[in-house]
Protein backbone atom coordinates (compact mmCIF):
# COMPACT_ATOMS: atom_id res chain seq x y z
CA UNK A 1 0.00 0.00 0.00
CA UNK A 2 1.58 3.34 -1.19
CA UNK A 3 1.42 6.04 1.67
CA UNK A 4 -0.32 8.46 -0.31
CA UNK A 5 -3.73 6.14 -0.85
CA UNK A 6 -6.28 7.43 1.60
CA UNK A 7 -6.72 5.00 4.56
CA UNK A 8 -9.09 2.24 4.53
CA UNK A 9 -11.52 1.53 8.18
CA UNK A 10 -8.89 -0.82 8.70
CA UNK A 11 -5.35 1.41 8.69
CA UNK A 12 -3.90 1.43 11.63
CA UNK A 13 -4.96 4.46 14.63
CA UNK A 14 -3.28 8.03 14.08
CA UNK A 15 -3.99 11.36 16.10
CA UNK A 16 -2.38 14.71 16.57
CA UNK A 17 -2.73 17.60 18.71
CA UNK A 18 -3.38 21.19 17.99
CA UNK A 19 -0.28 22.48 16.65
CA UNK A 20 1.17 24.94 20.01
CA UNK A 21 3.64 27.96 18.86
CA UNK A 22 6.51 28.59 20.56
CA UNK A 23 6.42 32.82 19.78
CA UNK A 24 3.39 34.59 21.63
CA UNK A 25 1.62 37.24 19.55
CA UNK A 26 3.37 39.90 21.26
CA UNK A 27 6.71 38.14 20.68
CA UNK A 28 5.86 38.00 17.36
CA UNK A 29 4.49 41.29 16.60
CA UNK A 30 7.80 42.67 17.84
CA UNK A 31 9.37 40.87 15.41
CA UNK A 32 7.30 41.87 12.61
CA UNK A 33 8.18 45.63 13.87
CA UNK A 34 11.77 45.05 14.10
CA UNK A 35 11.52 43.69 10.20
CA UNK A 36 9.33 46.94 9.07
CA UNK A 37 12.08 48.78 10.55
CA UNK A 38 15.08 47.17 8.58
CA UNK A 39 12.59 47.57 5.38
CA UNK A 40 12.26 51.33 6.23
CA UNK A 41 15.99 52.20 6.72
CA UNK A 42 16.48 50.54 3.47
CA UNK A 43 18.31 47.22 4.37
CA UNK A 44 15.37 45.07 3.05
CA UNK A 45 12.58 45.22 0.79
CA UNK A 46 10.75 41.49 1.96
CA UNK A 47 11.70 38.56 4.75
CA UNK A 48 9.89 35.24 4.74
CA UNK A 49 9.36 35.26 8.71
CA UNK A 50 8.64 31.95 9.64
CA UNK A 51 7.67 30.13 13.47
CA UNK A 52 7.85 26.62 14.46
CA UNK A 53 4.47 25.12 15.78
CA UNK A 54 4.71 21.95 18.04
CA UNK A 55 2.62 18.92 18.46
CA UNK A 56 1.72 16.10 19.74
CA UNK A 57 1.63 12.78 17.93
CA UNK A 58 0.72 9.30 18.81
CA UNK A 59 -0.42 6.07 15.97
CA UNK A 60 0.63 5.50 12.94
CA UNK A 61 2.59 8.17 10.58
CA UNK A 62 1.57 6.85 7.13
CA UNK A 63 -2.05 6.70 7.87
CA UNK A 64 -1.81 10.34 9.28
CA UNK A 65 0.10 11.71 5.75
CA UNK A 66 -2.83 9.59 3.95
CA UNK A 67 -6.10 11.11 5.99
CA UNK A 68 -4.67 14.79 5.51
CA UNK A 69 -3.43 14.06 1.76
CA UNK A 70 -6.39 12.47 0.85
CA UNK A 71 -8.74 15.69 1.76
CA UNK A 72 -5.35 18.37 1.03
CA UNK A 73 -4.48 16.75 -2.31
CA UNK A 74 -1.50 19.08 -3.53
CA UNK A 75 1.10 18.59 -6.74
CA UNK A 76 4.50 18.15 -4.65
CA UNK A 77 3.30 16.27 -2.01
CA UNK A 78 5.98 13.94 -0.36
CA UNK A 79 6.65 10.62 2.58
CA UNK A 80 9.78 9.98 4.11
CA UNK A 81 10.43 7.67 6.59
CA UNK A 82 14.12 7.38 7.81
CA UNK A 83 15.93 5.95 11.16
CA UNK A 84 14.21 8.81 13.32
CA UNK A 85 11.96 10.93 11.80
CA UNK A 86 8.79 11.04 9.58
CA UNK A 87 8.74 14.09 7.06
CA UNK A 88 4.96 14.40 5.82
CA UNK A 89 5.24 17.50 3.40
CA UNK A 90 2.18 18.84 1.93
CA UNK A 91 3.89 21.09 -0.52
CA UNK A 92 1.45 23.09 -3.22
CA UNK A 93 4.74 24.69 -4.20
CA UNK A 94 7.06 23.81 -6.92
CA UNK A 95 10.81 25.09 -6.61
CA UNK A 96 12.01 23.92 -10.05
CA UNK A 97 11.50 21.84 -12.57
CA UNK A 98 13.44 20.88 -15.52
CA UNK A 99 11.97 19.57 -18.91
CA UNK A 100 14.37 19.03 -21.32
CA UNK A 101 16.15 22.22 -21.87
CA UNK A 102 13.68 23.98 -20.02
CA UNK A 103 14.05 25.21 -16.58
CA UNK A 104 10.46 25.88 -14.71
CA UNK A 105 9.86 27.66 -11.01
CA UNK A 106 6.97 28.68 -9.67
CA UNK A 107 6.71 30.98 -6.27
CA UNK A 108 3.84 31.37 -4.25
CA UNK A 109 3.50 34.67 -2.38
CA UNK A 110 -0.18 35.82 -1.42
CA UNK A 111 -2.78 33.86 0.71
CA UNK A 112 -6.16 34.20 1.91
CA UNK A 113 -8.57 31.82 4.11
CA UNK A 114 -11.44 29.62 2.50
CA UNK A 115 -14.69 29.90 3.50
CA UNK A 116 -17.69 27.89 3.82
CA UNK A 117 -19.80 30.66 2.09
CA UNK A 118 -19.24 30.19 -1.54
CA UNK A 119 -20.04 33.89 -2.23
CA UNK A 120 -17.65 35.03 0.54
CA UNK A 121 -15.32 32.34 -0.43
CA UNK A 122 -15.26 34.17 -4.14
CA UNK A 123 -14.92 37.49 -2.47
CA UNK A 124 -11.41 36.73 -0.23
CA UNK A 125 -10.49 35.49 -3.56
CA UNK A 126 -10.67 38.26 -5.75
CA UNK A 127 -9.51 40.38 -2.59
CA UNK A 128 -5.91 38.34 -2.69
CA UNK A 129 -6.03 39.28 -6.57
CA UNK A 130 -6.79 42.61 -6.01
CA UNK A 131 -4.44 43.33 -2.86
CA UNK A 132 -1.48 45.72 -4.07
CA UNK A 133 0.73 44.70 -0.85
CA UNK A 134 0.56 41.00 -2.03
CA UNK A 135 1.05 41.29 -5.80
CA UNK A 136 4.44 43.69 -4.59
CA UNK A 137 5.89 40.92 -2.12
CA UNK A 138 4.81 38.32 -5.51
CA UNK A 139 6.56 40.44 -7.90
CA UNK A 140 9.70 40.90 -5.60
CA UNK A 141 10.16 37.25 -5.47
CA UNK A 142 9.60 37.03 -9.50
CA UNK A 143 12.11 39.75 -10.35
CA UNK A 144 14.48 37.88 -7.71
CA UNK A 145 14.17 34.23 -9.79
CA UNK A 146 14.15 35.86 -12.92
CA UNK A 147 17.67 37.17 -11.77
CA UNK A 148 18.90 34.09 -10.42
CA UNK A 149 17.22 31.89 -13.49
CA UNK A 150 19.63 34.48 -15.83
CA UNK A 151 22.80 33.22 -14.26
CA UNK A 152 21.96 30.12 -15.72
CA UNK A 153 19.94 30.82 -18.59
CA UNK A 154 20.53 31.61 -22.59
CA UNK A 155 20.12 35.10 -23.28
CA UNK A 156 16.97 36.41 -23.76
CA UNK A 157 15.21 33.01 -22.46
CA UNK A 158 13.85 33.61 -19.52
CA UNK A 159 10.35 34.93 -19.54
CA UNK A 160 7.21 35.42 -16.67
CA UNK A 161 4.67 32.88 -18.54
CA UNK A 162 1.72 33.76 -15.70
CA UNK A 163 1.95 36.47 -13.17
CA UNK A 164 -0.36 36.36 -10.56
CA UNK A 165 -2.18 33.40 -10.96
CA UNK A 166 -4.98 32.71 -8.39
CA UNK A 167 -4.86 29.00 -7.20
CA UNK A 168 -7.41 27.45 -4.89
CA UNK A 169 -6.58 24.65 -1.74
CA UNK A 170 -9.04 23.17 0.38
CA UNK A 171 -7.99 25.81 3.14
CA UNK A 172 -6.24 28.89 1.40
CA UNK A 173 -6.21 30.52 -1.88
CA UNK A 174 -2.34 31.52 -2.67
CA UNK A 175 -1.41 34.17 -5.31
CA UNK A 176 1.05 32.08 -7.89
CA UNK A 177 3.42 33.30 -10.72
CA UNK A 178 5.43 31.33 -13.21
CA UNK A 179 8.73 31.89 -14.41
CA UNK A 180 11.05 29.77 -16.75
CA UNK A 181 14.12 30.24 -18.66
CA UNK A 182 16.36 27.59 -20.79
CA UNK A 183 19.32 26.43 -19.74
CA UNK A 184 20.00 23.27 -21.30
CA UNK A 185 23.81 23.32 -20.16
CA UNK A 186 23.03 23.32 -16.35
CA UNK A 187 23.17 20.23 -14.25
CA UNK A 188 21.22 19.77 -11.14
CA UNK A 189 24.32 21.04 -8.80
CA UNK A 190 24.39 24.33 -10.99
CA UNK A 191 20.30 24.77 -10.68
CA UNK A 192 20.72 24.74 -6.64
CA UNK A 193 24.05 26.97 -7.04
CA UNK A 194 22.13 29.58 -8.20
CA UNK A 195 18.39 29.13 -6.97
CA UNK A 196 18.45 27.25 -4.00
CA UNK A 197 17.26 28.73 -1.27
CA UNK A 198 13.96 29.43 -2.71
CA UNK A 199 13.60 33.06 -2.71
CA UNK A 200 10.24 32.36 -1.92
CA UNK A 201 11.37 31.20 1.22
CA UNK A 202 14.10 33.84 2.09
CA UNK A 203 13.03 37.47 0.88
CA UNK A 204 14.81 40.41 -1.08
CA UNK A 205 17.53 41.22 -1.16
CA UNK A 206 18.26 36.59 -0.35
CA UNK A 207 21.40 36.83 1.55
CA UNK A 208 20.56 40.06 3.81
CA UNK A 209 16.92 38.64 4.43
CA UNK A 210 19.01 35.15 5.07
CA UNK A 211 21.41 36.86 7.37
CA UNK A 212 18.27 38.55 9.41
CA UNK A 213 15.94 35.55 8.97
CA UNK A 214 19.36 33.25 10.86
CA UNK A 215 19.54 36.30 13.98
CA UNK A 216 15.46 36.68 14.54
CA UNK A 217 14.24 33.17 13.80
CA UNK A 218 13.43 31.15 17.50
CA UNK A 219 14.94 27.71 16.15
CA UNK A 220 16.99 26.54 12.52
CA UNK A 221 14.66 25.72 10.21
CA UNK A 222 16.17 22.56 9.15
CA UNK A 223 14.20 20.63 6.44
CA UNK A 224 11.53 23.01 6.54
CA UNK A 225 11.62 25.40 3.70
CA UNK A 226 14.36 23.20 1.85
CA UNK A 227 13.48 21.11 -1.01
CA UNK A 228 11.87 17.55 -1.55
CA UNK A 229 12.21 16.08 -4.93
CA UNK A 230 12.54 13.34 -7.87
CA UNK A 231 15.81 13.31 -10.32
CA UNK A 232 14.94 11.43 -12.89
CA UNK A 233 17.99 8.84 -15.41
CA UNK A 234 17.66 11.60 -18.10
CA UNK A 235 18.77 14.59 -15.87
CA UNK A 236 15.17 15.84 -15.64
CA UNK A 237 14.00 16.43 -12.26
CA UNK A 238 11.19 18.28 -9.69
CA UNK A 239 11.56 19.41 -6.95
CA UNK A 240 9.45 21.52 -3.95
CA UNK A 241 9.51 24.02 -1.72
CA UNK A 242 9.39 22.17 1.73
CA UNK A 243 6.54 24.47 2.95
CA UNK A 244 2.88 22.95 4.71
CA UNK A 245 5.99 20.25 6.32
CA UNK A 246 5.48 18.37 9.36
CA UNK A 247 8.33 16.11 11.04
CA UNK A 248 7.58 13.76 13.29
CA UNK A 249 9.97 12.47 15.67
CA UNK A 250 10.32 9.10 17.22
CA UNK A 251 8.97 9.95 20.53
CA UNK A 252 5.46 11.76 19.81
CA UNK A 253 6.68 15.32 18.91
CA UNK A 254 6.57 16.58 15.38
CA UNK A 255 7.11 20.40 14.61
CA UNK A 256 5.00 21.71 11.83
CA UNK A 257 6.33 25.70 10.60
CA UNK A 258 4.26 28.58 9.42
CA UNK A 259 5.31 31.85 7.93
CA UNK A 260 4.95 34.50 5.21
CA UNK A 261 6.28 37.52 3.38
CA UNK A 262 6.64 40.32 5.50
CA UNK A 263 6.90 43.80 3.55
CA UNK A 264 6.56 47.47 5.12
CA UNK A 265 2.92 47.30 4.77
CA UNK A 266 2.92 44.04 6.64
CA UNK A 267 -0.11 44.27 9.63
CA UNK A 268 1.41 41.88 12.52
CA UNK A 269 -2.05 40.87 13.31
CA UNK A 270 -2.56 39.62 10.09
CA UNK A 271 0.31 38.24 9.46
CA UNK A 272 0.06 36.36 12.89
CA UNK A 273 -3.72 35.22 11.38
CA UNK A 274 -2.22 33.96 8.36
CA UNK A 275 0.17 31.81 10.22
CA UNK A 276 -2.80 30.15 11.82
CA UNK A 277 -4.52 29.56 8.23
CA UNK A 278 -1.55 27.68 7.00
CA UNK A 279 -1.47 24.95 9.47
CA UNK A 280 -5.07 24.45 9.33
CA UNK A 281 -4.79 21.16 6.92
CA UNK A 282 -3.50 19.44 10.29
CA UNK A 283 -6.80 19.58 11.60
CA UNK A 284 -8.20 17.49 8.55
């Protein structure tokens, strides 16, 4: 039985606990501040802010990845059990692709909450589309991969095939843009030379927002926010962005992180509130 299948009345038990963050609001606020500060004296223009969330864990890992897969189906999902941990990623992100010649990424910067309502559901929607503070931090992070994409890519190749596309999950909408470039001379090693970290993930400019995002962070990120992939005989290859991750431990603890783009017109409390939305496929 592959661990993606949705669980049968048979699979074996599996339950979690409310995710717990370690940052109070406050904490966090201050933090969001402190990075509106750094944007206003001109250090920064974005930082992907993240927060680890704990929980608890007890049953079966597999049948847990298949119950919230099954009703959060995503395109770069992934399972990986080694000696002692459990990475259930949940990724609706792709980090790069290669096809042939062609080099593919795809950041996501932009979310908004579902809703029950179908009519409301529409409206937070078209709000996301609409909202001029997310389609800046989305077209920060495009100009930033279209930059790194050109160290690798023929002249004149790389192009912005969709800008702002809205995409729909079963507990956000997320504000999507596509970028690509050819580069049929690049090996794998050279793709994560010059994209990897996902500037998605990291912010504008990537190494100051890296430097702050290493000094303010509560805890390393480790997998979280890395990559999760396939590399396929013919040098083609997929791989994610590590977000909507949870790691499970062998002794009942996983940590599951949340974050987003923080830009000077960043609200803390709504930043905070989007945190919350993103780990809400843990309660499926």
């Amino acid at each position: 039985e592959a661990p993606w299948d949705a669980p049968d009345a048979d699979a074996p038990a599996a339950a979690i606990s409310l995710p717990a963050p370690r940052m109070t609001e406050p904490d966090y606020v201050r933090q969001i501040d402190a990075i509106r500060g750094l944007i206003r004296d001109g250090e920064l223009y974005q930082v992907n802010f993240t927060q680890p969330l704990d929980v608890g864990f007890q049953g079966d890992p597999a049948t847990l990845y298949r119950r919230i897969a099954a009703r959060n189906p995503v395109a770069h999902a992934a399972y990986i059990q080694d000696d002692d941990r459990t990475v259930l990623s949940f990724s609706p992100e792709l980090f790069v692709r290669r096809d042939g010649p062609r080099l593919t990424t795809r950041p996501m910067k932009g979310t908004a909450p579902r809703h029950a309502d179908p009519a409301e559901d529409e409206r937070l929607g078209q709000e996301l589309l609409a909202s001029d503070k997310n389609r800046a931090e989305n077209l920060m992070i495009v100009d930033l991969l279209r930059n790194d994409l050109g160290r690798l890519a023929e002249p004149g190749s790389v192009k912005v095939d969709a800008l702002f596309s809205l995409e729909r999950y079963p507990t956000v909408w997320t504000m999507t843009s596509t970028v690509s470039a050819t580069a049929p001379q690049a090996s794998l090693s050279d793709v994560l030379h010059a994209l990897f970290p996902c500037g998605s993930i990291t912010g504008a400019p990537k190494v100051a927002a890296m430097r702050r995002i290493r000094q303010m962070e509560t805890a390393p990120r480790g997998l979280y926010c890395g990559s999760i992939g396939w590399l396929a005989p013919d040098g083609d290859f997929s791989l994610n962005v590590a977000i909507r991750t949870l790691v499970l431990d062998q002794h009942g603890h996983g940590v599951y992180s949340v974050g987003g783009g923080i830009v000077y017109d960043s609200d803390p409390a709504s930043e905070w509130q989007e945190c919350h939305w993103k780990a809400r496929i843990l309660r499926a």
